[in-house]
PDB file of N, CA and C in Angstrom:
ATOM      1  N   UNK A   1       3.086  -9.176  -0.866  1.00  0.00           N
ATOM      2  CA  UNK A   1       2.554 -10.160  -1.796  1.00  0.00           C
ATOM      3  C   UNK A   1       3.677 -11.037  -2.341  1.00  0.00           C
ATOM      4  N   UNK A   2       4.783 -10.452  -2.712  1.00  0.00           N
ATOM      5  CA  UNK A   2       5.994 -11.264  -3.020  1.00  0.00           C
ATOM      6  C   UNK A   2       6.860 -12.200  -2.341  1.00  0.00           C
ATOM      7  N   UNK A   3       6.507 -11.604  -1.245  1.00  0.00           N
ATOM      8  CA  UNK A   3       7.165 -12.595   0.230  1.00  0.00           C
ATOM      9  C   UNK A   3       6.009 -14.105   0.089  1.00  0.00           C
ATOM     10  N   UNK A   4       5.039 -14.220   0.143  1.00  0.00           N
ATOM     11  CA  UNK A   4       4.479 -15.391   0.722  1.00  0.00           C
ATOM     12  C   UNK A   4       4.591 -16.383  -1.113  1.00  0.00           C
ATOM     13  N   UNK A   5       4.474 -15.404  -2.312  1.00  0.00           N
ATOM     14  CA  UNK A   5       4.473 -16.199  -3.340  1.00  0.00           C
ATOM     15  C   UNK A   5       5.941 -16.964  -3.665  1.00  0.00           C
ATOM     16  N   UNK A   6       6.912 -15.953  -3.120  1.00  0.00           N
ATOM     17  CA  UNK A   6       8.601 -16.585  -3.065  1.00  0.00           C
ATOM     18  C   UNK A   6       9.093 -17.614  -2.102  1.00  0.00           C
ATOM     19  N   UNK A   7       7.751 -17.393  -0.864  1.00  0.00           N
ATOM     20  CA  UNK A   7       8.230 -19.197   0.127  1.00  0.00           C
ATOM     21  C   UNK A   7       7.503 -19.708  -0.604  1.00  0.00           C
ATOM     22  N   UNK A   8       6.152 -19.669  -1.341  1.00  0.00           N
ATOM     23  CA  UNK A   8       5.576 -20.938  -1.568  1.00  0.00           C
ATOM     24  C   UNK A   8       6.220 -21.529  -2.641  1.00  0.00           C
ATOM     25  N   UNK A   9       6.970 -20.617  -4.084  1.00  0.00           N
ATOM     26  CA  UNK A   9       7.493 -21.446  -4.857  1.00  0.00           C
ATOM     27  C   UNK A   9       8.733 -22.176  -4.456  1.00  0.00           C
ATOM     28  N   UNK A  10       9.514 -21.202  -3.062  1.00  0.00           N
ATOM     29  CA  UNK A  10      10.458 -22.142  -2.538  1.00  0.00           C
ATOM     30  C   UNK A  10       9.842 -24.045  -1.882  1.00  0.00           C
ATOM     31  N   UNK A  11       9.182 -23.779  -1.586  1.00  0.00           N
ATOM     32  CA  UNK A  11       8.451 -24.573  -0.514  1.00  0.00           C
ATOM     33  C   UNK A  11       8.174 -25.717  -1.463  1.00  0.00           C
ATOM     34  N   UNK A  12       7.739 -25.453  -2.599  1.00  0.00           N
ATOM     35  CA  UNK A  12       6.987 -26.131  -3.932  1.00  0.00           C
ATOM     36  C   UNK A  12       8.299 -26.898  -4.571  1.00  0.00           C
ATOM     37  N   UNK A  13       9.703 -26.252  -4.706  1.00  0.00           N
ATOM     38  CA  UNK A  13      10.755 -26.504  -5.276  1.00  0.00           C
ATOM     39  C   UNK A  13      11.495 -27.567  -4.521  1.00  0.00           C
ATOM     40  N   UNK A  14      11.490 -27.604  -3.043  1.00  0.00           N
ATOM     41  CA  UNK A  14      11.843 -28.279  -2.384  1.00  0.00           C
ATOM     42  C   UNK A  14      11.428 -29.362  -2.304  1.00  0.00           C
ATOM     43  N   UNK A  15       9.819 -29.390  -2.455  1.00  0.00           N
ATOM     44  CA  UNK A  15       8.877 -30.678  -2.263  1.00  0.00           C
ATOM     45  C   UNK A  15       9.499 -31.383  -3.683  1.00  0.00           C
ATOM     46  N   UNK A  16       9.492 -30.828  -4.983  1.00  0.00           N
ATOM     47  CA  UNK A  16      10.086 -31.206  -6.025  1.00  0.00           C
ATOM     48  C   UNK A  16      11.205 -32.546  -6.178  1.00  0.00           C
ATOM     49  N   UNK A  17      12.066 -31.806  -5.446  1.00  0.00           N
ATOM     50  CA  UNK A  17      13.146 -32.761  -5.165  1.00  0.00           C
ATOM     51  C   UNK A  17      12.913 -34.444  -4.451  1.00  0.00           C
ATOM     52  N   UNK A  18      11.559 -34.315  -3.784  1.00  0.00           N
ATOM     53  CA  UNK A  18      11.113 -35.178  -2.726  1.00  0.00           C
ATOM     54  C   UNK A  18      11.042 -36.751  -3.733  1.00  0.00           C
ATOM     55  N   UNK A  19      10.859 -37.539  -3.248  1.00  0.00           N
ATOM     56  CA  UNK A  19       9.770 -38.793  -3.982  1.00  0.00           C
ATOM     57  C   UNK A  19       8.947 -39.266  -2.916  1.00  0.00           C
ATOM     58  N   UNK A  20       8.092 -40.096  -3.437  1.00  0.00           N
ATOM     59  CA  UNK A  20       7.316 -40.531  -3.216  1.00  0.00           C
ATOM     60  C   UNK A  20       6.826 -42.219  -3.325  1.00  0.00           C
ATOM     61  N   UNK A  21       7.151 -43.201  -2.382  1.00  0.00           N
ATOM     62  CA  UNK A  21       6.839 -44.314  -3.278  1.00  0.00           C
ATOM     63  C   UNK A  21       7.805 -45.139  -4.399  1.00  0.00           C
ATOM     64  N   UNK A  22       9.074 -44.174  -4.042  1.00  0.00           N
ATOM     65  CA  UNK A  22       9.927 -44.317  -5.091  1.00  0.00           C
ATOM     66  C   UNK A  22       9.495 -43.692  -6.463  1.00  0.00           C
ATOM     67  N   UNK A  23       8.776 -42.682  -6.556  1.00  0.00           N
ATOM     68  CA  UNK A  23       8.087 -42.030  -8.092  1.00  0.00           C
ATOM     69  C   UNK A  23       8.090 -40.498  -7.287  1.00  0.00           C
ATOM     70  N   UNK A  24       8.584 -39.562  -8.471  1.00  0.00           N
ATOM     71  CA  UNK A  24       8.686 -38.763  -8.693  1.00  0.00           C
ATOM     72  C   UNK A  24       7.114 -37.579  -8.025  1.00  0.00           C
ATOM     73  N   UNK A  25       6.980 -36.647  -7.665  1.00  0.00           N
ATOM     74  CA  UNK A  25       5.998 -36.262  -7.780  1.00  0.00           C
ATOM     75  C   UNK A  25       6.254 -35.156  -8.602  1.00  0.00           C
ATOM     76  N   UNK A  26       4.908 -33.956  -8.715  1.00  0.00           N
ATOM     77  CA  UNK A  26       4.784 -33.343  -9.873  1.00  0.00           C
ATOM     78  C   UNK A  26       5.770 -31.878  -9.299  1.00  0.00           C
ATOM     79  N   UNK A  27       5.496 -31.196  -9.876  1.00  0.00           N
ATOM     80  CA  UNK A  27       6.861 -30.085  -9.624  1.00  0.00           C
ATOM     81  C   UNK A  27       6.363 -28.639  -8.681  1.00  0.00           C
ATOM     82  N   UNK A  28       4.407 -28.639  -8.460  1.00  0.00           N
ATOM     83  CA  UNK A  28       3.788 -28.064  -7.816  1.00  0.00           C
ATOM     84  C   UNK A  28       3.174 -26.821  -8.230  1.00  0.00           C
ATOM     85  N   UNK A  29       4.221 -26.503 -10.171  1.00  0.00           N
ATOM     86  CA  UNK A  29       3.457 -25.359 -10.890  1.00  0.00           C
ATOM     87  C   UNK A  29       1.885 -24.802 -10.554  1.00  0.00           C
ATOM     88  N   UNK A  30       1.074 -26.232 -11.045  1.00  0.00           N
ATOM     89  CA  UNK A  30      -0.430 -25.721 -10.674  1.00  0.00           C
ATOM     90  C   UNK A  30      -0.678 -25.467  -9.577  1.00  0.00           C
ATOM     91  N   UNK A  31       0.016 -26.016  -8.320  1.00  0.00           N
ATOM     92  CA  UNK A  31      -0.525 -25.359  -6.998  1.00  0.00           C
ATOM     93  C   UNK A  31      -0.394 -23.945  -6.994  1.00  0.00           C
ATOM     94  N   UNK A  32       0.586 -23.897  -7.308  1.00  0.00           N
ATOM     95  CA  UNK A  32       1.264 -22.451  -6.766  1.00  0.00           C
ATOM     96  C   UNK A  32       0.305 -21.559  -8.054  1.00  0.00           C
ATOM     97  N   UNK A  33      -0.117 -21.589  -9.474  1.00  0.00           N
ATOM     98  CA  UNK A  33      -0.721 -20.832  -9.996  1.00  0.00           C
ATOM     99  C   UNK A  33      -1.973 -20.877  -9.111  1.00  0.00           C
ATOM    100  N   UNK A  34      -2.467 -22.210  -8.975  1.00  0.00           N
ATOM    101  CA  UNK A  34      -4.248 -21.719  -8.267  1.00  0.00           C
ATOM    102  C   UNK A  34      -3.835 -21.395  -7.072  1.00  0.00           C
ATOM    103  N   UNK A  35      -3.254 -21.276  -6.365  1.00  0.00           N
ATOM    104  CA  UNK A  35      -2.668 -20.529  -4.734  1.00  0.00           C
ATOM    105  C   UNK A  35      -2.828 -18.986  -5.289  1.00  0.00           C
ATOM    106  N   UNK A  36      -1.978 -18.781  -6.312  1.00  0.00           N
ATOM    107  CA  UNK A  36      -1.932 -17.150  -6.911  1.00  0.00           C
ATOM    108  C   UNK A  36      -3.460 -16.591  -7.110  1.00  0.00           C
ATOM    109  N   UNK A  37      -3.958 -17.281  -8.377  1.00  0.00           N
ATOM    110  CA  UNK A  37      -5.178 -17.246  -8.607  1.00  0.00           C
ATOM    111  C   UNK A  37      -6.438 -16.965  -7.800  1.00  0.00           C
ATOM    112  N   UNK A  38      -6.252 -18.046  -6.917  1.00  0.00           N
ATOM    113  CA  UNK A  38      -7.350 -17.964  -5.603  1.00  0.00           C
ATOM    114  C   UNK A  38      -7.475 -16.515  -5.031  1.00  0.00           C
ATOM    115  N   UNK A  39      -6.199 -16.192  -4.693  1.00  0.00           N
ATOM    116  CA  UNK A  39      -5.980 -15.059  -3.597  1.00  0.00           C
ATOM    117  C   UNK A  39      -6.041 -13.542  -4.597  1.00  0.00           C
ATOM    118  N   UNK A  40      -5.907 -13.836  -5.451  1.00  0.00           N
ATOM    119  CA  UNK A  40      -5.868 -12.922  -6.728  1.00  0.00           C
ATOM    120  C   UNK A  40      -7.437 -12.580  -6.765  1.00  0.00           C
ATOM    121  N   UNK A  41      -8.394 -13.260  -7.131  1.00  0.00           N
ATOM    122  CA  UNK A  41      -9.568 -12.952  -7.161  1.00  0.00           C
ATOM    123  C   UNK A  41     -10.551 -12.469  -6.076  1.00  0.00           C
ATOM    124  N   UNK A  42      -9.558 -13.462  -4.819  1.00  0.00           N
ATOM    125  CA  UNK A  42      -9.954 -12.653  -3.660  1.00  0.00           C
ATOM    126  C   UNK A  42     -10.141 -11.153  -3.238  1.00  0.00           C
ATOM    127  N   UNK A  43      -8.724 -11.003  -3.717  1.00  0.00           N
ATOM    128  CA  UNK A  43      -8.023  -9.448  -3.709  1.00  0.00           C
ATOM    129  C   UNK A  43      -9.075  -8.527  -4.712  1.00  0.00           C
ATOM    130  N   UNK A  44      -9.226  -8.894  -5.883  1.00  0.00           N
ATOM    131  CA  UNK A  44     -10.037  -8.527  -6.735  1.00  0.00           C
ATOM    132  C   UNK A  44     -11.515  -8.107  -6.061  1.00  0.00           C
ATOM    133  N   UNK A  45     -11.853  -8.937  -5.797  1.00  0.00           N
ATOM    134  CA  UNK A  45     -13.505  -9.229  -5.197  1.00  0.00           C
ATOM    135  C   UNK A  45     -13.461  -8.312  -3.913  1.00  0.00           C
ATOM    136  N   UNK A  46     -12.557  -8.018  -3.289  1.00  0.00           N
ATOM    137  CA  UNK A  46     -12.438  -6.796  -2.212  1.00  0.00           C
ATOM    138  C   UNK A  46     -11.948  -5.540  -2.923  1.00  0.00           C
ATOM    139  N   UNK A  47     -12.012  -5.152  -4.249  1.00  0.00           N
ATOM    140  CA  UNK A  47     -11.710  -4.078  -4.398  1.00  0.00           C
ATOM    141  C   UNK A  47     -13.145  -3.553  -5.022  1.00  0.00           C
ATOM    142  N   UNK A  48     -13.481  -5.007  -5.584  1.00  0.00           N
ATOM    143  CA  UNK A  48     -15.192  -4.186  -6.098  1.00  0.00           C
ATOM    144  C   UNK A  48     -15.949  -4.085  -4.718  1.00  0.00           C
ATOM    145  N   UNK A  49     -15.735  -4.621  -3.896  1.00  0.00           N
ATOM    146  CA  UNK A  49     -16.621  -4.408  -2.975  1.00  0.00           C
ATOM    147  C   UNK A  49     -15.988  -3.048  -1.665  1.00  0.00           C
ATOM    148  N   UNK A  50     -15.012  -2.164  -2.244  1.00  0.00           N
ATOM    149  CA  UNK A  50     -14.385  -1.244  -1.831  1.00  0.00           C
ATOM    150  C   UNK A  50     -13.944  -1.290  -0.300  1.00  0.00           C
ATOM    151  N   UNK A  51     -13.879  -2.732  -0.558  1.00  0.00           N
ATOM    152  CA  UNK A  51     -12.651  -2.626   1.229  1.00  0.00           C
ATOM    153  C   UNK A  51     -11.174  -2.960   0.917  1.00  0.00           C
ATOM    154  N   UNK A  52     -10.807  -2.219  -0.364  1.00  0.00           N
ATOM    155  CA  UNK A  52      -9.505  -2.203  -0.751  1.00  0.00           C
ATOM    156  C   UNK A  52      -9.052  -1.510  -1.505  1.00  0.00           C
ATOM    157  N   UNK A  53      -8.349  -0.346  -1.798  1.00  0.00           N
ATOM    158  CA  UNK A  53      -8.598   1.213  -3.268  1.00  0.00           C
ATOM    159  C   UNK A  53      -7.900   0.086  -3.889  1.00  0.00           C
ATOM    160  N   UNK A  54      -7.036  -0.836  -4.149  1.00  0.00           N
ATOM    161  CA  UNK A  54      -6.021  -1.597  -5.046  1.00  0.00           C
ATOM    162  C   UNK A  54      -5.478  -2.863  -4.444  1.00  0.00           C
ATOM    163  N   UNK A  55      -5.982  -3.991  -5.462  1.00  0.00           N
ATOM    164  CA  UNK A  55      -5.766  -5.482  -5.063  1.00  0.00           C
ATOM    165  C   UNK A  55      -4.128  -5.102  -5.235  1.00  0.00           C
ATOM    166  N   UNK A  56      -3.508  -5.856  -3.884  1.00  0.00           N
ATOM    167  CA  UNK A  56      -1.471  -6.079  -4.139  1.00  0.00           C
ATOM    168  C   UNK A  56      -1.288  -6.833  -4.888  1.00  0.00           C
ATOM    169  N   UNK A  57      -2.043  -7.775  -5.825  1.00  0.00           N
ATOM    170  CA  UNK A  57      -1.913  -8.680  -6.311  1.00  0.00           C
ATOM    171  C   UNK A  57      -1.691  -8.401  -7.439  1.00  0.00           C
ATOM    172  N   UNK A  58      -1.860  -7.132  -8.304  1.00  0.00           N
ATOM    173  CA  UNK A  58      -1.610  -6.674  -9.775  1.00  0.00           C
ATOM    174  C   UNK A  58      -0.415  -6.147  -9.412  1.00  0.00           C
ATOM    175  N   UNK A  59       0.276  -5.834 -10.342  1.00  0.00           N
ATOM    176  CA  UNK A  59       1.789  -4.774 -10.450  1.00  0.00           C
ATOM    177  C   UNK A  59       1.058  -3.677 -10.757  1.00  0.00           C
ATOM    178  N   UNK A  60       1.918  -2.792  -9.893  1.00  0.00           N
ATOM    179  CA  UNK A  60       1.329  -1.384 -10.757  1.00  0.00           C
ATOM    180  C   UNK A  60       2.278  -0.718 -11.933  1.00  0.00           C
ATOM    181  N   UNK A  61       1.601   0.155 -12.445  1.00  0.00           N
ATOM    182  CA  UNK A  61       1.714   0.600 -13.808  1.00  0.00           C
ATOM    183  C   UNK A  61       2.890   1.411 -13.626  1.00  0.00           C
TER     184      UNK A  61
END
């Protein structure tokens, strides 16, 4: 789970640097939270439906 969220904020950081048009674009925070999010609930939604004992997406305790 940490591997694909550490290229995408790389990936996101890089685009950062980019322009556009000569203007700045945005820094990609919200992608990368609803990227998390998305797959998060996914993960979630397969554990109530028990094709998963534990979403990777929480830390464990």
């Amino acid at each position: 789970m940490t591997s694909w969220y550490t290229k995408l904020a790389a990936t996101l950081a890089e685009a950062r640097s980019r322009t556009w048009h000569g203007q700045e674009k945005s820094d990609g925070r919200g992608a990368l939270y609803s990227a998390y999010q998305t797959l998060s609930s996914i993960l979630t939604d397969a554990v109530d439906h028990e094709l998963l004992d534990a979403s990777p997406a929480k830390a464990s305790a």
